[in-house]
Protein backbone atom coordinates (compact mmCIF):
# COMPACT_ATOMS: atom_id res chain seq x y z
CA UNK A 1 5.99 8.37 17.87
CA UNK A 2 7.76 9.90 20.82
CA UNK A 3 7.61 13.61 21.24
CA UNK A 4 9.01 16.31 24.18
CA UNK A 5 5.66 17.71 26.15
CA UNK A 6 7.64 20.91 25.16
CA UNK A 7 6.23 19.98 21.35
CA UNK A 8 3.19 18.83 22.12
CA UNK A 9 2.17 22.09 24.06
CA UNK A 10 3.15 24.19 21.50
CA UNK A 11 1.70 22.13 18.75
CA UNK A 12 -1.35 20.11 20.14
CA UNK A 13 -3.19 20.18 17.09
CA UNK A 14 -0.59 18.97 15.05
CA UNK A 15 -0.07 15.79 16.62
CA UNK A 16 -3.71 15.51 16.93
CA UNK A 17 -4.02 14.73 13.32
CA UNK A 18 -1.55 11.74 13.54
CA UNK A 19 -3.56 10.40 16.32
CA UNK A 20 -6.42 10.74 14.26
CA UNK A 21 -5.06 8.35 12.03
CA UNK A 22 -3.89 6.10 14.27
CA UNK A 23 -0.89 6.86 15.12
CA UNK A 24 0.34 7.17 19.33
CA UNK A 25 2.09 9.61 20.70
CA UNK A 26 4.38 9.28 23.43
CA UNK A 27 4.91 12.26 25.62
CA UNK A 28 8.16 12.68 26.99
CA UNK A 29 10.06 14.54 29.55
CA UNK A 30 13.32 14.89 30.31
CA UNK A 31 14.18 11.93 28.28
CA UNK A 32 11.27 9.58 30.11
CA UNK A 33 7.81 8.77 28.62
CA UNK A 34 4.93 10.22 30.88
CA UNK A 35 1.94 10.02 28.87
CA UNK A 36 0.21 8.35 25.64
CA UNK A 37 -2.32 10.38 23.64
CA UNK A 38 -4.65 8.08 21.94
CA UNK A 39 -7.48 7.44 19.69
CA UNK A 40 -10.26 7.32 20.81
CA UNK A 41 -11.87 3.51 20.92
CA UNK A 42 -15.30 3.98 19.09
CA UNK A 43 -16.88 2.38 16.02
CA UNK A 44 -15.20 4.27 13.69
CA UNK A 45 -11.70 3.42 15.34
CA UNK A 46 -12.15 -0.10 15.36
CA UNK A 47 -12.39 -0.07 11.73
CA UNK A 48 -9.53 1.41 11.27
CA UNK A 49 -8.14 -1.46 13.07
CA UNK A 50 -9.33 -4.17 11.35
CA UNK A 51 -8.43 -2.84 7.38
CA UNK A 52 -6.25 -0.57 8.29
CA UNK A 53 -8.75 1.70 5.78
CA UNK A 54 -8.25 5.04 4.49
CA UNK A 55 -9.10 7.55 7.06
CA UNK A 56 -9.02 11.38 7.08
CA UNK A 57 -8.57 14.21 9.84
CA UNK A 58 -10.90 16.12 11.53
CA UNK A 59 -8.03 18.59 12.77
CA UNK A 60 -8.00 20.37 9.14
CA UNK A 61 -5.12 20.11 6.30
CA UNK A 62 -2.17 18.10 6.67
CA UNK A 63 0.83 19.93 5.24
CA UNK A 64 3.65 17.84 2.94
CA UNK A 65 6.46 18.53 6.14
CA UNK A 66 4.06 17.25 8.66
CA UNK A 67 3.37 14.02 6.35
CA UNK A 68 6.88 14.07 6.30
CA UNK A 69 7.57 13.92 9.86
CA UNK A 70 4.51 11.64 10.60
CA UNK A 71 6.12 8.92 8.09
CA UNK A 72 9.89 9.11 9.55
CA UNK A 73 8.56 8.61 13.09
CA UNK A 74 6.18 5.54 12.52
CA UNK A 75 6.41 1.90 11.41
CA UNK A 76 2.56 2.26 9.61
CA UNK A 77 2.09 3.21 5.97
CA UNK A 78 0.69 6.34 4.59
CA UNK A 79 -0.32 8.31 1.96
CA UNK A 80 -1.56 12.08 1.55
CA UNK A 81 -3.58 13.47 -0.83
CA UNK A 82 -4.97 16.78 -1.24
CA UNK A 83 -4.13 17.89 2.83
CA UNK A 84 -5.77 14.09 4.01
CA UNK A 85 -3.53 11.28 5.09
CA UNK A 86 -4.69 7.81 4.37
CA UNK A 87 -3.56 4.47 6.49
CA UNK A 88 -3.03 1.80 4.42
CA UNK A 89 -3.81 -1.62 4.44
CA UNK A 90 -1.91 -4.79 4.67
CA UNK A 91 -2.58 -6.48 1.56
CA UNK A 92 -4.65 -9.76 0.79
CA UNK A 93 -3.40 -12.69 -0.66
CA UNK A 94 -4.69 -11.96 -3.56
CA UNK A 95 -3.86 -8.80 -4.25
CA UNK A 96 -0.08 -9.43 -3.52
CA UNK A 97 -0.16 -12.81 -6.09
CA UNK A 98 -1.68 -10.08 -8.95
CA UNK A 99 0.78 -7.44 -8.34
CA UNK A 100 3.21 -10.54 -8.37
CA UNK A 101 1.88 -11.29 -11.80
CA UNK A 102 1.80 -8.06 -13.91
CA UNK A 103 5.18 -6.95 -11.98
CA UNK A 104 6.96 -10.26 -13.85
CA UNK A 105 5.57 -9.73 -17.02
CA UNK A 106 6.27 -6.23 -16.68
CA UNK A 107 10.06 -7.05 -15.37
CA UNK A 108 10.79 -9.94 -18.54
CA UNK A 109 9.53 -6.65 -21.11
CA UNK A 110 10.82 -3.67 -19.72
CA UNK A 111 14.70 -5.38 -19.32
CA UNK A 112 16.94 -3.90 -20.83
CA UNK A 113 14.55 -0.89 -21.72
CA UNK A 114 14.99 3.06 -20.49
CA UNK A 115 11.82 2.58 -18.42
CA UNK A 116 11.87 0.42 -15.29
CA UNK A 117 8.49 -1.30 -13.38
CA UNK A 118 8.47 -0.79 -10.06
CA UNK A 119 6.31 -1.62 -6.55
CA UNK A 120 5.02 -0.59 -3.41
CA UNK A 121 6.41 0.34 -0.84
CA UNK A 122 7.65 3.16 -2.90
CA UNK A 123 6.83 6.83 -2.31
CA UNK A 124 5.82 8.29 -5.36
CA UNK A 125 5.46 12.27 -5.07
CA UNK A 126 3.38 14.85 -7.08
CA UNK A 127 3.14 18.77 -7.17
CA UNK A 128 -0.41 19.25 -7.86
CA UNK A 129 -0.18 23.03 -6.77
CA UNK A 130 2.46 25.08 -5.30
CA UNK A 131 0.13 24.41 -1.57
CA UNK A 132 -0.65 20.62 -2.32
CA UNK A 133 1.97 18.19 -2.11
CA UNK A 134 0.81 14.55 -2.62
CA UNK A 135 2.44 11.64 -1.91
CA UNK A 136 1.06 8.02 -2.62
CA UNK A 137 2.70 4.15 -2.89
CA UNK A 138 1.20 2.85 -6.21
CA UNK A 139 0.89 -0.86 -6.41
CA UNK A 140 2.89 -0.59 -9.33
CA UNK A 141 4.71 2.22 -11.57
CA UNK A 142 6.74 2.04 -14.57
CA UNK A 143 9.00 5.33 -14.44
CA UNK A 144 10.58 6.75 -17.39
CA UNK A 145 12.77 9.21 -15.51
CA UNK A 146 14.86 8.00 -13.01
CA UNK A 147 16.36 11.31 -12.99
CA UNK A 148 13.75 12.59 -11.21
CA UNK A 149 14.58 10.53 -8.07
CA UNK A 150 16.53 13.23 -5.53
CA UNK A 151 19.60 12.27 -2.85
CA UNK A 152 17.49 11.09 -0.50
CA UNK A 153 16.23 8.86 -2.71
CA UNK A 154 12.78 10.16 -2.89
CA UNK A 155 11.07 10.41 -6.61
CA UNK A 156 9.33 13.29 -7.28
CA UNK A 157 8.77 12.45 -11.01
CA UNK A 158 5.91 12.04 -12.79
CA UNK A 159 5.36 8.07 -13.55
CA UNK A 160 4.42 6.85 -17.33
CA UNK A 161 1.85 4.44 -15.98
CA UNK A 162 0.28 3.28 -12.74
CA UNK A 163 -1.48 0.55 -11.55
CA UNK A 164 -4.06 0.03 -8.88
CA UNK A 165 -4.91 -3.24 -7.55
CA UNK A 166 -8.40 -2.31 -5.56
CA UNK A 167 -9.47 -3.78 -2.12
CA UNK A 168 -12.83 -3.04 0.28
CA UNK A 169 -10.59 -0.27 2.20
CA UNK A 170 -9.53 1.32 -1.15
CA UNK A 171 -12.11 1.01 -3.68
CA UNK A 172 -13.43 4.40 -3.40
CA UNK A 173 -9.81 6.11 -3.18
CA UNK A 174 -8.52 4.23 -6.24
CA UNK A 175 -11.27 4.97 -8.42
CA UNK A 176 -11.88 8.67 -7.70
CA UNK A 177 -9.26 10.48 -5.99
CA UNK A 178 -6.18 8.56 -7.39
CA UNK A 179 -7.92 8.91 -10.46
CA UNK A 180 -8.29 12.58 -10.27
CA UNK A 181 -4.50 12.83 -9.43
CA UNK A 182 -3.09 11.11 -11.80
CA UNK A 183 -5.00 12.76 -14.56
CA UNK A 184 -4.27 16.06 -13.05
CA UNK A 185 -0.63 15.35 -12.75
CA UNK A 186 0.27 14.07 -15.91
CA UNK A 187 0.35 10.12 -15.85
CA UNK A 188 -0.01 8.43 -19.28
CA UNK A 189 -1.82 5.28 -18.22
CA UNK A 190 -3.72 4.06 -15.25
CA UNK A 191 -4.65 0.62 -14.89
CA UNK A 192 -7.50 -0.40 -12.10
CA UNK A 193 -7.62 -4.22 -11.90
CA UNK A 194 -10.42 -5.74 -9.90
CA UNK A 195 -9.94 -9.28 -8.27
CA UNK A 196 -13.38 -9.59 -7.07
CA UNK A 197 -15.01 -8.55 -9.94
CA UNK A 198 -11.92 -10.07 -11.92
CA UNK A 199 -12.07 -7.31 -14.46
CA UNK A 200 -9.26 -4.16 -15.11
CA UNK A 201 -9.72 -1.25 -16.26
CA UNK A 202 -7.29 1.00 -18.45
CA UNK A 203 -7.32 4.98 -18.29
CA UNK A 204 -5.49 6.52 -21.12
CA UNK A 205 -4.95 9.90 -19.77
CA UNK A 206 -3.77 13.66 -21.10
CA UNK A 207 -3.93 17.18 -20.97
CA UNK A 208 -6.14 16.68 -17.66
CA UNK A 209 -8.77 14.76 -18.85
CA UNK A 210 -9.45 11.06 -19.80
CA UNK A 211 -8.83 10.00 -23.53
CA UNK A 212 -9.73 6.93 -23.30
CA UNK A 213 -10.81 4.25 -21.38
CA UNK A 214 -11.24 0.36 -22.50
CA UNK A 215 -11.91 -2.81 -20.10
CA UNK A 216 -11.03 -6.30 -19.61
CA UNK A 217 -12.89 -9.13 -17.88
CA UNK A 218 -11.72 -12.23 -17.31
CA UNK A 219 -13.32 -14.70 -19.65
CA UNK A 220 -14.17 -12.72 -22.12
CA UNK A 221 -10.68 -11.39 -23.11
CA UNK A 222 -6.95 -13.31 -22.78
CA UNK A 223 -4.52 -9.96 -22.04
CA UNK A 224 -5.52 -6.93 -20.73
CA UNK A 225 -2.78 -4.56 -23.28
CA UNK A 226 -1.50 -1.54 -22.72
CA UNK A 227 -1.94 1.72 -24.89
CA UNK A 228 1.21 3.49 -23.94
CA UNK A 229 3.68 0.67 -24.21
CA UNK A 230 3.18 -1.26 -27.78
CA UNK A 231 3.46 -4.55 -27.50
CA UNK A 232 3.14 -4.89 -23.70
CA UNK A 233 0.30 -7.09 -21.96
CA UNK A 234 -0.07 -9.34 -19.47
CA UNK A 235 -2.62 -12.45 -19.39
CA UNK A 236 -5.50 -12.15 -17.08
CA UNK A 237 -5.37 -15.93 -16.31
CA UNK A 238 -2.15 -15.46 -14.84
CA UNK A 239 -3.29 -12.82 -12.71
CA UNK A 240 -7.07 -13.92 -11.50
CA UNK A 241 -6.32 -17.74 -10.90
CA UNK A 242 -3.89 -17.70 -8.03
């Protein structure tokens, strides 16, 4: 990200945060770079480099029009929830083939329907209070109100169902926070599939609170099935034996 020293005077600790998650900032002045502000290169650094792993700030909340401006101005991925921005990972093999999987069978029974399955990279934003904008990129959504997608092209909607697909750098975030946000926020159904425990699990969710949760492990069951959508499912062979 290139920035005027004017800016970075006058807002240090802004651009502070994005180095804290990774991000370099080139100074500039009068049009010519003079200086790079970057992390520093310590243990906790270098993991970032290697998974590309959820991270958080030390420099205090991040606000939804300085995610904003973070996410123009750099080529990485991103998500924030609840004031924290989160680098995300490039995905494993695996993970993409599964996605690959439960997006087909979702594509073949959702044609021709109102709602429509969708993928990362896709910005997916929630209002969970007036001061706490979220944004994340599901692995997968099915959205029921295309409406809700603005002229910028930006969908600030509330998705029917979501899906997870969990690595090492995400486990934690999946499970918990997105978790929490989605229920909060008013998704339907959350699925968290598991390929190295080759299991899923479905949340049926409502009112701000879990209704019901049911699993599926490969071997002992042929489709995980959704509660929301009668009729949909998709076979866990097809997704754990890429």
């Amino acid at each position: 990200m290139r920035v005027p020293s004017t800016k970075v005077q006058n807002n240090f600790g802004k651009y502070l945060k994005y180095v804290e998650v990774n991000e370099e900032i080139i100074v500039t002045k009068k049009g010519k770079d003079v200086a790079r502000i970057l992390p520093c290169e310590n243990s906790s650094s270098a993991g970032i480099m290697e998974e590309a792993a959820e991270y958080k700030t030390k420099s205090g909340w991040v606000t939804y029009e300085e995610f904003l401006e973070l996410v123009e101005a750099s080529d990485q991925r991103f998500e924030l929830i609840d004031g924290v921005v989160y680098n995300m990972a490039s995905p494993s093999f695996m993970h993409q083939h599964i996605i690959h999987e439960v997006h087909g069978a979702f594509y073949i029974w959702f044609k021709g329907k109102k709602c429509v399955p969708l993928t990362a990279p896709f910005d997916v934003t929630f209002l969970k209070a007036e001061d706490n904008i979220c944004v994340v990129q599901p692995d997968i959504i099915v959205m029921c109100d295309k409406e809700s997608v603005d002229k910028e092209g930006r969908y600030k909607g509330i998705p029917t169902m979501v899906i997870e697909v969990l690595s090492p750098s995400t486990r934690s975030k999946d499970m918990l926070k997105k978790l929490d946000l989605y229920k909060q926020c008013g998704v339907s159904e959350y699925w968290i599939i598991d390929p190295l425990n080759e299991h899923i699990l479905v949340y049926s969710l409502g009112n701000n609170d879990i209704i019901n949760s049911k699993a599926y492990r490969m071997g002992a069951d042929l489709y995980v099935i959704s509660d929301c959508f009668n009729g949909l499912q998709v076979s866990l062979k097809d997704m754990f034996e890429g």
